[in-house]
C-alpha atoms as a PDB file:
ATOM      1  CA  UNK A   1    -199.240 130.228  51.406  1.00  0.00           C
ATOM      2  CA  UNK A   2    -198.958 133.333  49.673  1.00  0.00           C
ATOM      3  CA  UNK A   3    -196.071 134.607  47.214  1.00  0.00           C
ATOM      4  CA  UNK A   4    -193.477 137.136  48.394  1.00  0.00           C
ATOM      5  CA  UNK A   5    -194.632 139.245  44.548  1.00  0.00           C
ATOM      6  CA  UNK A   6    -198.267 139.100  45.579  1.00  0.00           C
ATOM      7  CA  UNK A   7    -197.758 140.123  49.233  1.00  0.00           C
ATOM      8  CA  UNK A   8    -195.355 143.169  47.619  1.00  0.00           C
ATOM      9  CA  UNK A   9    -197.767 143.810  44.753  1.00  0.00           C
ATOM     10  CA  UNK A  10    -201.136 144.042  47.143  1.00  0.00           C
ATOM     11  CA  UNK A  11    -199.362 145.600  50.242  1.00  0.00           C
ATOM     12  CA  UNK A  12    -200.748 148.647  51.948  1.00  0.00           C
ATOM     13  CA  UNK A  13    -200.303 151.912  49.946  1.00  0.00           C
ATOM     14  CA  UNK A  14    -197.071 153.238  51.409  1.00  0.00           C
ATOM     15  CA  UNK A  15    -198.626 157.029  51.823  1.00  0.00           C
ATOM     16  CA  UNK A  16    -197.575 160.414  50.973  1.00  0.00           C
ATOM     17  CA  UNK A  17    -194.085 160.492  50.598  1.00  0.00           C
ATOM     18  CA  UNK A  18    -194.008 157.675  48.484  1.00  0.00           C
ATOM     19  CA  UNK A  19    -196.379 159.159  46.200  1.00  0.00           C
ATOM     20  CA  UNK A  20    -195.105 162.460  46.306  1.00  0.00           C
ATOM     21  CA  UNK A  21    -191.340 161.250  45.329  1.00  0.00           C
ATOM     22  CA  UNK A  22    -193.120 159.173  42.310  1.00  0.00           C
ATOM     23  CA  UNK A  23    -194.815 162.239  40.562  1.00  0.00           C
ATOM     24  CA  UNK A  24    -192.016 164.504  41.403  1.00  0.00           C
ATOM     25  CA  UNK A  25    -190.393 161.841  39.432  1.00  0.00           C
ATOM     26  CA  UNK A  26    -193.214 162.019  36.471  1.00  0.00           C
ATOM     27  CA  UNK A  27    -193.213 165.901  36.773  1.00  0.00           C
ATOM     28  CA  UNK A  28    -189.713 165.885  36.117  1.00  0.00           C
ATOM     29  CA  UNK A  29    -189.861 163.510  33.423  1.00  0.00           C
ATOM     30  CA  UNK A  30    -193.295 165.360  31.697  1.00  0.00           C
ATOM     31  CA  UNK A  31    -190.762 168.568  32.067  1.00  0.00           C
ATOM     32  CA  UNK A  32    -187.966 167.149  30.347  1.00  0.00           C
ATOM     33  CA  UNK A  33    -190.280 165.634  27.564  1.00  0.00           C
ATOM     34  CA  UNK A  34    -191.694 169.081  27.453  1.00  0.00           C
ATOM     35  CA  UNK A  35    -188.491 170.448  26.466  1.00  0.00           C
ATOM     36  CA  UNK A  36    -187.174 168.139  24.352  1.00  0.00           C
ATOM     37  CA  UNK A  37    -190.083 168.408  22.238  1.00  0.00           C
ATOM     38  CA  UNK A  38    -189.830 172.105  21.895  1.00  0.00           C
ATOM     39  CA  UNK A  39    -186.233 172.847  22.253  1.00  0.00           C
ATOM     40  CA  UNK A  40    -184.956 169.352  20.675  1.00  0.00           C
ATOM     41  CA  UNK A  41    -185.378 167.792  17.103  1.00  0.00           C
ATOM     42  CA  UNK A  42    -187.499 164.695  18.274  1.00  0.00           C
ATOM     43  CA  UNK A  43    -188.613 164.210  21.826  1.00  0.00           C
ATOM     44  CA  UNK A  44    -187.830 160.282  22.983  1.00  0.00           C
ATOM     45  CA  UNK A  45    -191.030 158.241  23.651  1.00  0.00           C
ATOM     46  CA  UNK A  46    -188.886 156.441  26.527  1.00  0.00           C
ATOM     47  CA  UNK A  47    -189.672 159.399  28.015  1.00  0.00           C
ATOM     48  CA  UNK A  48    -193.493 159.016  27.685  1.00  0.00           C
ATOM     49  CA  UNK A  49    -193.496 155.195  29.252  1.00  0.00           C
ATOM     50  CA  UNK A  50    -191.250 155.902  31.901  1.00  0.00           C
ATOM     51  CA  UNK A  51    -193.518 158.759  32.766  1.00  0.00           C
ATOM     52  CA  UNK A  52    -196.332 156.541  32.758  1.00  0.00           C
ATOM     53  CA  UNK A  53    -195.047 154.494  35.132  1.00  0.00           C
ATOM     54  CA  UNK A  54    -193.769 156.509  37.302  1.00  0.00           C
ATOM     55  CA  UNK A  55    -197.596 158.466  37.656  1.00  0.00           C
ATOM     56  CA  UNK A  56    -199.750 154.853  37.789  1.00  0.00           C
ATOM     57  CA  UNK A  57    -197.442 154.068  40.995  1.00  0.00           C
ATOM     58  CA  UNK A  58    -197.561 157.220  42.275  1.00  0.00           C
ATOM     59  CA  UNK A  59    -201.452 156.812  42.267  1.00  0.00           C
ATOM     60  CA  UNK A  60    -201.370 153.440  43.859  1.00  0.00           C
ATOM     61  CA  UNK A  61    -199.276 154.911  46.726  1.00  0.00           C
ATOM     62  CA  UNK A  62    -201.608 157.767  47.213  1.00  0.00           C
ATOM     63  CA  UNK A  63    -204.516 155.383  47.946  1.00  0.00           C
ATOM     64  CA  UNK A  64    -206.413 155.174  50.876  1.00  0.00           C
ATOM     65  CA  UNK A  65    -205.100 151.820  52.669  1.00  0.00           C
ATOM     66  CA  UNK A  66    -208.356 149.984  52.710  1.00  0.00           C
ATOM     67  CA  UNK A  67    -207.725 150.155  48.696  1.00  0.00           C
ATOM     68  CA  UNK A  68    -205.136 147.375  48.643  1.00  0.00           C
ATOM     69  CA  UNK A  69    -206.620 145.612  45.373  1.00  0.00           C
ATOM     70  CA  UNK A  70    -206.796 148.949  43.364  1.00  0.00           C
ATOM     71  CA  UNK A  71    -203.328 149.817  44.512  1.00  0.00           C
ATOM     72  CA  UNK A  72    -201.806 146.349  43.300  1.00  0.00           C
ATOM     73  CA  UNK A  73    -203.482 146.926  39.948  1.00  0.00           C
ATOM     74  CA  UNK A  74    -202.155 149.862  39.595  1.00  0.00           C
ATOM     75  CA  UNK A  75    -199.198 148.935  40.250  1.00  0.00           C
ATOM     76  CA  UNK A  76    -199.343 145.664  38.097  1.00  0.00           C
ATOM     77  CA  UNK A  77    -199.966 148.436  35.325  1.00  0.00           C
ATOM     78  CA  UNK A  78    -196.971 150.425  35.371  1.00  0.00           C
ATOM     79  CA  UNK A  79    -195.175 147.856  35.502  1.00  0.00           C
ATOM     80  CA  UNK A  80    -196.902 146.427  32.217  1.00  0.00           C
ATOM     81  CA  UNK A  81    -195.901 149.960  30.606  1.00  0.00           C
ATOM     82  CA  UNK A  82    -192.276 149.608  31.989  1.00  0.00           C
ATOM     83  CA  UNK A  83    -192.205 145.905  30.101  1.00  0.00           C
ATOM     84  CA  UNK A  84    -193.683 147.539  27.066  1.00  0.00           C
ATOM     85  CA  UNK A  85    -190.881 149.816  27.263  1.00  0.00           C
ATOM     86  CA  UNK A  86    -188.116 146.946  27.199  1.00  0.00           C
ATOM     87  CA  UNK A  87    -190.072 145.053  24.635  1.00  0.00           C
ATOM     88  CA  UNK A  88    -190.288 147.990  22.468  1.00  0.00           C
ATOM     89  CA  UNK A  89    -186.671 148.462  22.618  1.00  0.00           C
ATOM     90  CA  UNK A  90    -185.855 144.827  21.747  1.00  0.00           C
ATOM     91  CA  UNK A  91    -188.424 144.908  18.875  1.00  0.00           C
ATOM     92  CA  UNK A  92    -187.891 148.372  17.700  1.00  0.00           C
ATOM     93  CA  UNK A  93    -185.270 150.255  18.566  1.00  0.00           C
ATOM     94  CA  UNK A  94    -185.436 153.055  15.878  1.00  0.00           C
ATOM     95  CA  UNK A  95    -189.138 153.835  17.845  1.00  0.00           C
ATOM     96  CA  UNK A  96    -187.630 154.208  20.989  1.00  0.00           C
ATOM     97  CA  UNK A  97    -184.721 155.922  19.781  1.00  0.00           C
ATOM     98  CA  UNK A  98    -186.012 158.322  17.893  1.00  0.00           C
END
């Protein structure tokens, strides 16, 4: 029988909307680093992760649905980067920081 995470993380892209709320998302993120790094003292490289992840799920939800596999790995990978985030900032704080 197959695990509730697996049947979530290899689902059916969920289409356009999805996708188009994620990179709005990443935009506004990229935007905001954008500024902070040329406006601002030090730009945060929370910013940079979260962006990340917010773009590798937008791709996976953009997918056509026959592409379940690819979708779940991308998936799986942004939310690898979000973990590295939260590792990062338990490790390192001063990176993360800034």
């Amino acid at each position: 029988m197959p695990s509730t995470i697996s049947d979530a993380l290899f689902s059916e892209p969920s289409g356009r909307r999805h996708a188009a709320v994620m990179f709005a998302g990443a935009l506004a993120l990229g935007l905001l680093y954008a500024y902070s790094a040329l406006v601002g003292d030090a730009a945060s490289v929370a910013v940079l992760f979260l962006l990340a992840g917010a773009a590798l799920s937008g791709v996976a939800e953009i997918l056509p649905s026959d592409r379940r596999v690819a979708a779940g790995v991308l998936r799986l990978t942004g939310i690898l980067v979000l973990v590295c985030l939260l590792a990062l900032v338990a490790v390192a704080p001063e990176l993360v920081a800034g």
